[in-house]
N, C-alpha and C. Protein backbone atom coordinates (compact mmCIF):
# COMPACT_ATOMS: atom_id res chain seq x y z
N UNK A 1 -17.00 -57.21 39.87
CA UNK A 1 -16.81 -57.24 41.31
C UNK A 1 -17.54 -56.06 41.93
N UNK A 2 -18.52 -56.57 42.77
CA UNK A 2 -19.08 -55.18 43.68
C UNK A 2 -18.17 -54.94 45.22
N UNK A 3 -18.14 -53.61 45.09
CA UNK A 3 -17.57 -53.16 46.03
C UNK A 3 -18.17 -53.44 47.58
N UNK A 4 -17.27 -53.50 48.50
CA UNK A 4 -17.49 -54.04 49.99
C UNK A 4 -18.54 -53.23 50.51
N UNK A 5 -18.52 -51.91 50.26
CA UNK A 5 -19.81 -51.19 50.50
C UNK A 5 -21.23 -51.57 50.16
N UNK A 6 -21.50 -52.10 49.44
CA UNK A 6 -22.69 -52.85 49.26
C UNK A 6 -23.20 -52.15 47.50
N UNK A 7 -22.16 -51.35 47.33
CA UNK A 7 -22.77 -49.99 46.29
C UNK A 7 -21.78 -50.72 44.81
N UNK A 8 -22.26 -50.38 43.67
CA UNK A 8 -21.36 -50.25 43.02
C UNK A 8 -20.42 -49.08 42.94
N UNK A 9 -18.70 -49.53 42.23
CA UNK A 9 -17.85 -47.63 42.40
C UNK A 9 -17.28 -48.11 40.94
N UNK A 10 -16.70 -46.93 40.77
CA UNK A 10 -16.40 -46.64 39.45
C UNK A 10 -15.71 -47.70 38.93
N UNK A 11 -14.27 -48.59 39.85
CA UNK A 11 -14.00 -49.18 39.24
C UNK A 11 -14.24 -51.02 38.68
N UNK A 12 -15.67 -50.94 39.36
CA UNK A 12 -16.35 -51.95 38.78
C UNK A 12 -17.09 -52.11 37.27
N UNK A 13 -16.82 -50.96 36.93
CA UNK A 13 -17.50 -50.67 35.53
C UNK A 13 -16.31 -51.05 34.38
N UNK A 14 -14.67 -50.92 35.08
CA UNK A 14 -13.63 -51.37 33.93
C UNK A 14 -13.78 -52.81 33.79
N UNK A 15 -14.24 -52.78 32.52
CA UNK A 15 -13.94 -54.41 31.56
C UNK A 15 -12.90 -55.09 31.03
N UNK A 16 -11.91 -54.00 30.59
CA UNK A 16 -10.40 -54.35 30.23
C UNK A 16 -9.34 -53.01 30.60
N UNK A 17 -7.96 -53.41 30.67
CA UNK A 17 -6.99 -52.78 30.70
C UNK A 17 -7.42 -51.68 29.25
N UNK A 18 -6.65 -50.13 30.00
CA UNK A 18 -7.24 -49.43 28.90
C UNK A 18 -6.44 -49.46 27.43
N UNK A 19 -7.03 -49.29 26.82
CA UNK A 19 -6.79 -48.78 25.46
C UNK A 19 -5.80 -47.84 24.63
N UNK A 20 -4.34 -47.71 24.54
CA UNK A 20 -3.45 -46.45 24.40
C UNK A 20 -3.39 -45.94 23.10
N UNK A 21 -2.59 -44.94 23.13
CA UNK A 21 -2.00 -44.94 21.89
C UNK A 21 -0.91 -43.50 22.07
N UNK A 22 0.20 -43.79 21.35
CA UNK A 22 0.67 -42.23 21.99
C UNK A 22 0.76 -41.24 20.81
N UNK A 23 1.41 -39.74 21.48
CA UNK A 23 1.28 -38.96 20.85
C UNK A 23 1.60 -38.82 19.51
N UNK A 24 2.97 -39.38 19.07
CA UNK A 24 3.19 -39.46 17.97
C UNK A 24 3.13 -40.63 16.65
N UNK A 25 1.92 -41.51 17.14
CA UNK A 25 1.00 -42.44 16.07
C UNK A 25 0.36 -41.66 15.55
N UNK A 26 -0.20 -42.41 14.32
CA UNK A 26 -1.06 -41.26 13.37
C UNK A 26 -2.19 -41.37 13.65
N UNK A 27 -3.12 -40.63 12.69
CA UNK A 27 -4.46 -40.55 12.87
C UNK A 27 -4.83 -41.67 12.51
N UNK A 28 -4.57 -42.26 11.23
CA UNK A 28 -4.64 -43.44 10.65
C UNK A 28 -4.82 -45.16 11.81
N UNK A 29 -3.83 -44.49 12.14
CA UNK A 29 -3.17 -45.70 13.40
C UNK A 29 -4.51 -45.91 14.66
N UNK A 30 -4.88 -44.65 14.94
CA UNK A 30 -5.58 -44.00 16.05
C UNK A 30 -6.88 -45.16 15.31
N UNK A 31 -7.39 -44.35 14.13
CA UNK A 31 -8.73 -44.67 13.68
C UNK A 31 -8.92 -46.41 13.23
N UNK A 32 -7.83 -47.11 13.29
CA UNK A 32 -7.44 -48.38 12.89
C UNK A 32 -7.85 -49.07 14.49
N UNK A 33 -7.33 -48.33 15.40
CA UNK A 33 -7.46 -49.24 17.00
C UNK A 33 -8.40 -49.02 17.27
N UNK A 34 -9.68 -48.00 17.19
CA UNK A 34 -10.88 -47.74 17.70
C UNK A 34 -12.03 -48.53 16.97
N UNK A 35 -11.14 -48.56 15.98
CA UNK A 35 -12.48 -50.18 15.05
C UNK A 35 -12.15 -51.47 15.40
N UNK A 36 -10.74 -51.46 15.54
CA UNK A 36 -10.53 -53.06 15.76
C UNK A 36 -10.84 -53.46 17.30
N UNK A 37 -10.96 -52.60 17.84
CA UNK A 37 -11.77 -52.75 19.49
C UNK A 37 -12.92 -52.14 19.77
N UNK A 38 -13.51 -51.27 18.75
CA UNK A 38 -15.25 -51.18 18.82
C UNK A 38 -14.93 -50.22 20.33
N UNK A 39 -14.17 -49.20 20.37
CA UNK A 39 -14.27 -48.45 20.98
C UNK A 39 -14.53 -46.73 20.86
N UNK A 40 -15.01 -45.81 21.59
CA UNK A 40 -15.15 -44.68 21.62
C UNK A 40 -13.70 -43.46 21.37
N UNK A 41 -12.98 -44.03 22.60
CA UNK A 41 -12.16 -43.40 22.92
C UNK A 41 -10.90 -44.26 22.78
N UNK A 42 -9.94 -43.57 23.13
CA UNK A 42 -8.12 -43.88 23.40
C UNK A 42 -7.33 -43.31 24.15
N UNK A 43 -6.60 -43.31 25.04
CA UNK A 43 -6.10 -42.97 26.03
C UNK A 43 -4.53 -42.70 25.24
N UNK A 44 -4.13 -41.47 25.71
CA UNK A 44 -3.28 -41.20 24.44
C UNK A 44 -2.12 -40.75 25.85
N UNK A 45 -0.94 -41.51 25.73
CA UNK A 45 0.18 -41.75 27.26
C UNK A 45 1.52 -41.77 26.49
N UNK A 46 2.62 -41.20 26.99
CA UNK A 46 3.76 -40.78 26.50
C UNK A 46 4.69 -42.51 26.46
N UNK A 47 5.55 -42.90 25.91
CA UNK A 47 5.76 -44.14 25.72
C UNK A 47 6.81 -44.11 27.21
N UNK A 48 7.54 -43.46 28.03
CA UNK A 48 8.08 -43.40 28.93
C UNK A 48 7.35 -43.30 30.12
N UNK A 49 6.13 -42.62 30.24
CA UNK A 49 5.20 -42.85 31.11
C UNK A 49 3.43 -43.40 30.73
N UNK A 50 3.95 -45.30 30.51
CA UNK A 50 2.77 -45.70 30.38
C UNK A 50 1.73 -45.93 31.10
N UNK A 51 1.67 -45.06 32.21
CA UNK A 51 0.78 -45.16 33.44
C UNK A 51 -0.13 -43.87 33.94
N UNK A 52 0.53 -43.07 32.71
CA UNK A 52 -0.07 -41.82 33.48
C UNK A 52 -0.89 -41.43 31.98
N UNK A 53 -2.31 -40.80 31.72
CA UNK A 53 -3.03 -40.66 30.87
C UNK A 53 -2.27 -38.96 30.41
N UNK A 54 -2.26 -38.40 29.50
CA UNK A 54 -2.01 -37.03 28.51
C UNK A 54 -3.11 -36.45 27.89
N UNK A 55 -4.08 -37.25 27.61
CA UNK A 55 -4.93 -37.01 27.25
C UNK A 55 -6.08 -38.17 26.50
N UNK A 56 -7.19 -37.44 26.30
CA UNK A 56 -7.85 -38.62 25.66
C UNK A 56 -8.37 -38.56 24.02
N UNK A 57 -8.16 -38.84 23.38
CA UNK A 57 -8.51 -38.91 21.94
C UNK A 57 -9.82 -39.86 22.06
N UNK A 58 -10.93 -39.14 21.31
CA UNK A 58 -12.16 -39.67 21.19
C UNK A 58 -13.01 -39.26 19.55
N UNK A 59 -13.54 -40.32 19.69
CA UNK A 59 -14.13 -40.12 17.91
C UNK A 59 -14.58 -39.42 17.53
N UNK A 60 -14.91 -37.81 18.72
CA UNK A 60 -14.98 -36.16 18.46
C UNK A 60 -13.79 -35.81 17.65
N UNK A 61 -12.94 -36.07 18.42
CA UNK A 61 -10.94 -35.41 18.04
C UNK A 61 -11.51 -35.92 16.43
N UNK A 62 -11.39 -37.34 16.13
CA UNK A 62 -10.82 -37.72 14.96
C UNK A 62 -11.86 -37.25 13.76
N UNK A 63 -12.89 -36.63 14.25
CA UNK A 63 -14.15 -36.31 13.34
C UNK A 63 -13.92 -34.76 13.02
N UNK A 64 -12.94 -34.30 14.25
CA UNK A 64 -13.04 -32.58 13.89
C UNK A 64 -11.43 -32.48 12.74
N UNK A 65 -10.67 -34.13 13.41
CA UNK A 65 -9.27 -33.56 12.18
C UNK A 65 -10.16 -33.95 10.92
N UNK A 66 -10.40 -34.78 10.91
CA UNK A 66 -10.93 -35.38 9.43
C UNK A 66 -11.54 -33.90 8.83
N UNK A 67 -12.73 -33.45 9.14
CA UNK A 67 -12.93 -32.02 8.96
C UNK A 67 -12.24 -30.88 9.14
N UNK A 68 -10.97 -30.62 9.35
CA UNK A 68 -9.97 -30.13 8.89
C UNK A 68 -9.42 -30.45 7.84
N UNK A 69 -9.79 -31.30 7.31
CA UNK A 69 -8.48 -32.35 6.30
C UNK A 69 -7.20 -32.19 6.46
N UNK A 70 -7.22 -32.73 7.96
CA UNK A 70 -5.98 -33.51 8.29
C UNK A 70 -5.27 -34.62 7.53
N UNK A 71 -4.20 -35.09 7.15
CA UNK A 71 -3.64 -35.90 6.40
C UNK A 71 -3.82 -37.10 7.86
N UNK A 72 -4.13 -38.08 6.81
CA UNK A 72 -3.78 -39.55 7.82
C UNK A 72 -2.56 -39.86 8.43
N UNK A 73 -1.72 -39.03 7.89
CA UNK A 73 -0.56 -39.32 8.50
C UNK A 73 -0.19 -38.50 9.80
N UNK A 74 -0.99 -37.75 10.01
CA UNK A 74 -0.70 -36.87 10.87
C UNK A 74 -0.58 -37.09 12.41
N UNK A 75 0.05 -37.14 13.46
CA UNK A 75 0.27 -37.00 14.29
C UNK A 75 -0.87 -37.03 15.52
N UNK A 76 -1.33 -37.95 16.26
CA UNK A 76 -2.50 -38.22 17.38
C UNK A 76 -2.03 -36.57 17.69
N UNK A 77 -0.79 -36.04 18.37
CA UNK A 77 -0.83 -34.60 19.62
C UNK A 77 -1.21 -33.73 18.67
N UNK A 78 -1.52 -33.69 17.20
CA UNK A 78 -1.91 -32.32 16.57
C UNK A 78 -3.08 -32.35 16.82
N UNK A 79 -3.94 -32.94 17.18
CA UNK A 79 -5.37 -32.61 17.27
C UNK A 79 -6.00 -33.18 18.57
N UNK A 80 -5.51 -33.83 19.32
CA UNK A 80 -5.93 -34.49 20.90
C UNK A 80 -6.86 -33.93 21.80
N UNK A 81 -7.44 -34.50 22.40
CA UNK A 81 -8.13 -32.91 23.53
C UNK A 81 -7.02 -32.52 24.61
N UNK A 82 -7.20 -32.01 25.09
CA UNK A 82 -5.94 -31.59 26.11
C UNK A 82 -6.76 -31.60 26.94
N UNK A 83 -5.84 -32.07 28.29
CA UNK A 83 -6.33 -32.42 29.84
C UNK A 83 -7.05 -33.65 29.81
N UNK A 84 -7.48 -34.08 30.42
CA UNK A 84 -7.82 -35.63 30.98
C UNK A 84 -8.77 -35.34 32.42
N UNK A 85 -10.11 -35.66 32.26
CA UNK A 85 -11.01 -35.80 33.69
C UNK A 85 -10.36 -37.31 33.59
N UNK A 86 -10.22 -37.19 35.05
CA UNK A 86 -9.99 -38.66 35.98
C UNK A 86 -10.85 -38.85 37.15
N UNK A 87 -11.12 -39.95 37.35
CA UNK A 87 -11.75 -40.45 39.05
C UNK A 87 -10.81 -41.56 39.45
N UNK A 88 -10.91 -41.81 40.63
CA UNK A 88 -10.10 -42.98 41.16
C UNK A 88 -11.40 -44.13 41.13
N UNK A 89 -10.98 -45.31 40.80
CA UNK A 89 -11.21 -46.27 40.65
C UNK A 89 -12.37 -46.61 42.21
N UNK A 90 -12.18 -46.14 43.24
CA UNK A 90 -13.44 -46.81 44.47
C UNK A 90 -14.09 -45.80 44.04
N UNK A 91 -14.46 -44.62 43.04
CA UNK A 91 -15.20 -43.97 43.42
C UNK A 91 -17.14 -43.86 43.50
N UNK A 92 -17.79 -43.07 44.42
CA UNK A 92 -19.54 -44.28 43.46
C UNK A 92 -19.65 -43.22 42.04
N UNK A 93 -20.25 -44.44 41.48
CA UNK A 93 -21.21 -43.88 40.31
C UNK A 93 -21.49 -42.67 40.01
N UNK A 94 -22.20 -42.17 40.87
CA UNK A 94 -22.66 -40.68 40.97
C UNK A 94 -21.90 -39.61 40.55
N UNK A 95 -20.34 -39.95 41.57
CA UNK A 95 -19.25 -38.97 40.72
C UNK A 95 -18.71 -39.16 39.32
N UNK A 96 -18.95 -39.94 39.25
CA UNK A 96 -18.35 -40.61 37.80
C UNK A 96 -19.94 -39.50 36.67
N UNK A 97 -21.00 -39.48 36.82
CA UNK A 97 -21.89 -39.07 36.09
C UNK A 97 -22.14 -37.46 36.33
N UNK A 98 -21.70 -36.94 37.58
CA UNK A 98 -22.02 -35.90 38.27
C UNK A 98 -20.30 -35.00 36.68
N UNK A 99 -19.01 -35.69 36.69
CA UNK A 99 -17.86 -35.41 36.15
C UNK A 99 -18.14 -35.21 34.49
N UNK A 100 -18.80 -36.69 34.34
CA UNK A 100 -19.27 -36.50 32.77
C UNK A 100 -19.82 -35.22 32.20
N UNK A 101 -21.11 -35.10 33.04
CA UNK A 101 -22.24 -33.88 33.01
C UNK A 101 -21.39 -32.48 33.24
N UNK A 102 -20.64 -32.39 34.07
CA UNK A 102 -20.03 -31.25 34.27
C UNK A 102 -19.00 -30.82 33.29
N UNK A 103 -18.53 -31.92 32.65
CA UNK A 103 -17.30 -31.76 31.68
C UNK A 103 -17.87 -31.46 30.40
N UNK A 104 -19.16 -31.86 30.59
CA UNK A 104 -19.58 -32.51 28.93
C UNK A 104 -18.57 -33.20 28.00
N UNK A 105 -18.35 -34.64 28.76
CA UNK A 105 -17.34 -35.62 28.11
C UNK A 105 -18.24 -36.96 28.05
N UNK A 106 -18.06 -37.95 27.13
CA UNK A 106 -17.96 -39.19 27.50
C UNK A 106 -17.68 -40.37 27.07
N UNK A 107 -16.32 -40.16 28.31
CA UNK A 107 -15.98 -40.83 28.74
C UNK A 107 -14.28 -40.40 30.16
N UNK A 108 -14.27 -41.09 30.64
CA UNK A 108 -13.58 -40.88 32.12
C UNK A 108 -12.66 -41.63 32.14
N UNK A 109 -11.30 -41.11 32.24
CA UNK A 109 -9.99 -41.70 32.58
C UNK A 109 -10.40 -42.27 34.04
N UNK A 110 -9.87 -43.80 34.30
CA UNK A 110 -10.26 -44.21 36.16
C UNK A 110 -9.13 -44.40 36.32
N UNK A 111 -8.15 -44.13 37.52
CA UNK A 111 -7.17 -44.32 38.30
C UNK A 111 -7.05 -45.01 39.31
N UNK A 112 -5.96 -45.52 39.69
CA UNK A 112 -6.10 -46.47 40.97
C UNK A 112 -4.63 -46.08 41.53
N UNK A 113 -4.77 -45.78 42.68
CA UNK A 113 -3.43 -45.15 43.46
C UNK A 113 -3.01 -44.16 42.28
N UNK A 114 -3.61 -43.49 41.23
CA UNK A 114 -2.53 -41.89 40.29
C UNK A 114 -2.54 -42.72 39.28
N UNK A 115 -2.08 -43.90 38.93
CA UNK A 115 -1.39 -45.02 37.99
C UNK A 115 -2.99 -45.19 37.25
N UNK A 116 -2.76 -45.26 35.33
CA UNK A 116 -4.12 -45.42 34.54
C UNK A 116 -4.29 -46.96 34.64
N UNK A 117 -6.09 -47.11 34.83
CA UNK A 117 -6.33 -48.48 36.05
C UNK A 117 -7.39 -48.75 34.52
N UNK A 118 -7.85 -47.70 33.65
CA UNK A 118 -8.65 -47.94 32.43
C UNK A 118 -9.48 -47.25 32.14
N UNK A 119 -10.79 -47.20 31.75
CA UNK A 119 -12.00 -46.06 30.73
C UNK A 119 -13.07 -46.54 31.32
N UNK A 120 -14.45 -45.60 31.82
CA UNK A 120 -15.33 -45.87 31.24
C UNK A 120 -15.85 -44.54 30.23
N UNK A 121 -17.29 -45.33 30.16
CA UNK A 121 -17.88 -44.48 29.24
C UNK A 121 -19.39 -44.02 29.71
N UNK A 122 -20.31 -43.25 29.43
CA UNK A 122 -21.31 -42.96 29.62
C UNK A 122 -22.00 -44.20 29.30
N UNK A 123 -22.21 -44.87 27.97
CA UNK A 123 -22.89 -46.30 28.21
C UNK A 123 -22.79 -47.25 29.12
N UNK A 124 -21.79 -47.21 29.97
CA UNK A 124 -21.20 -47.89 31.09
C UNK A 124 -22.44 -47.56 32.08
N UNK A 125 -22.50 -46.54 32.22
CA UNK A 125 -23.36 -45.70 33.44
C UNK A 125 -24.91 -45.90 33.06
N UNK A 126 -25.25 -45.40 31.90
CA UNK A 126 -26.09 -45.85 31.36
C UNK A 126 -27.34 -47.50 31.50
N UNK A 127 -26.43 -48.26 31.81
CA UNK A 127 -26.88 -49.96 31.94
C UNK A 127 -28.05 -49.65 33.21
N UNK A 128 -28.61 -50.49 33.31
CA UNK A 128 -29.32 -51.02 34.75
C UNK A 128 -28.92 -50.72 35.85
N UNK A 129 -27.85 -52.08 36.24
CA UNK A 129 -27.90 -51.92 36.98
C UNK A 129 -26.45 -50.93 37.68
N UNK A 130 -25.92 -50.04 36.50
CA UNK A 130 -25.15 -48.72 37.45
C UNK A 130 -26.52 -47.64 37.54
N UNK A 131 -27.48 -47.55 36.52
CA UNK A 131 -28.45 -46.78 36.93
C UNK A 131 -29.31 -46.41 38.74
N UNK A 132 -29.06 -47.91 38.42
CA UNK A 132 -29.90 -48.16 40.29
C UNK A 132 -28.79 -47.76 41.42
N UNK A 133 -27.48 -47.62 41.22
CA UNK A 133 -26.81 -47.59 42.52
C UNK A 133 -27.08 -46.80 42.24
N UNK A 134 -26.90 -45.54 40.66
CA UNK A 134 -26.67 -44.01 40.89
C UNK A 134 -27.72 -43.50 41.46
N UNK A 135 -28.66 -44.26 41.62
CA UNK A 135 -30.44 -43.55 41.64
C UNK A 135 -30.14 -43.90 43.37
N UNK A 136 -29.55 -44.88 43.96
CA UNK A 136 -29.29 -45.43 45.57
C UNK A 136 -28.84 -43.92 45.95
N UNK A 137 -27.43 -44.04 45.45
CA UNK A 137 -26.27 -42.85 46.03
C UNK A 137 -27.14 -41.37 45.87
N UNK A 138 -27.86 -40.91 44.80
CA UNK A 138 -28.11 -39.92 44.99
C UNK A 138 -27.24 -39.39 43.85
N UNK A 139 -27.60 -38.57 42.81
CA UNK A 139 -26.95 -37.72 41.55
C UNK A 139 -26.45 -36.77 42.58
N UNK A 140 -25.14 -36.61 42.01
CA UNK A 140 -24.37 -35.60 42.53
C UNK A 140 -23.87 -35.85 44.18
N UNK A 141 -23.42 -37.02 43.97
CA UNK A 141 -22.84 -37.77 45.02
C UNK A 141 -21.79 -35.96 45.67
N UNK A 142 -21.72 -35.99 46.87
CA UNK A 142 -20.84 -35.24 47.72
C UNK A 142 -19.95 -35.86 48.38
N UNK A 143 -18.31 -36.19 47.62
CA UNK A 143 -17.50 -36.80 47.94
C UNK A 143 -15.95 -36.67 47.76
């Protein structure tokens, strides 16, 4: 769906409801959902508040426990990143790449009204045609 503005925004880039997992699943568990969905990341949300992101576990986290020799059994919150970049879901492109770059992350918790709306990722941004709005809007959208 393109946005009424004529532009693409961030939350035209979500393909599915996001991806969870909470704090106290294992690594095992973690590294089991990121293959069976061919994903980057995991959105790691307390089981009482499944709407709000904690953090994001990404195949950095699970590459630096593994190089710890972390036990598989171990616990997603022992090794997680802490904090969560978010954008809201209308936002353009630009901020979404302007956040990545600044964080050196990728990938972006998207929100819609506070509530987790899903993920993208830098390959997201990456494609065609989000390339061309970002190249429309201007890098480093002011918004």
């Amino acid at each position: 769906m393109v946005a009424s503005s004529g532009g693409l925004k961030v939350g035209d880039l979500v393909r599915r409801p996001p991806l969870v997992i909470h704090p106290d699943s294992t690594l095992l568990e973690a590294v089991d959902r990121l293959m069976e969905h061919n994903v980057g990341a995991l959105v790691v949300v307390r089981r009482e508040e499944p709407d709000k992101a904690v953090a994001v576990l990404s195949e950095r986290d699970i590459v630096r426990a593994l190089n710890m020799r972390m036990a598989l059994s171990t616990p997603v919150e022992a090794f997680m990143s802490p904090g969560v970049i978010s954008i809201e879901y209308d936002q353009p492109l630009s901020k979404a790449a302007e956040l990545m770059w600044r964080y050196n992350v990728r990938h972006l918790v998207v929100t819609k009204e506070g509530k987790l709306y899903g993920v993208i990722s830098i390959r997201d941004l990456i494609k065609p045609e989000s390339l061309q709005a970002i190249c429309r809007e201007g890098l480093f959208h002011s918004s």
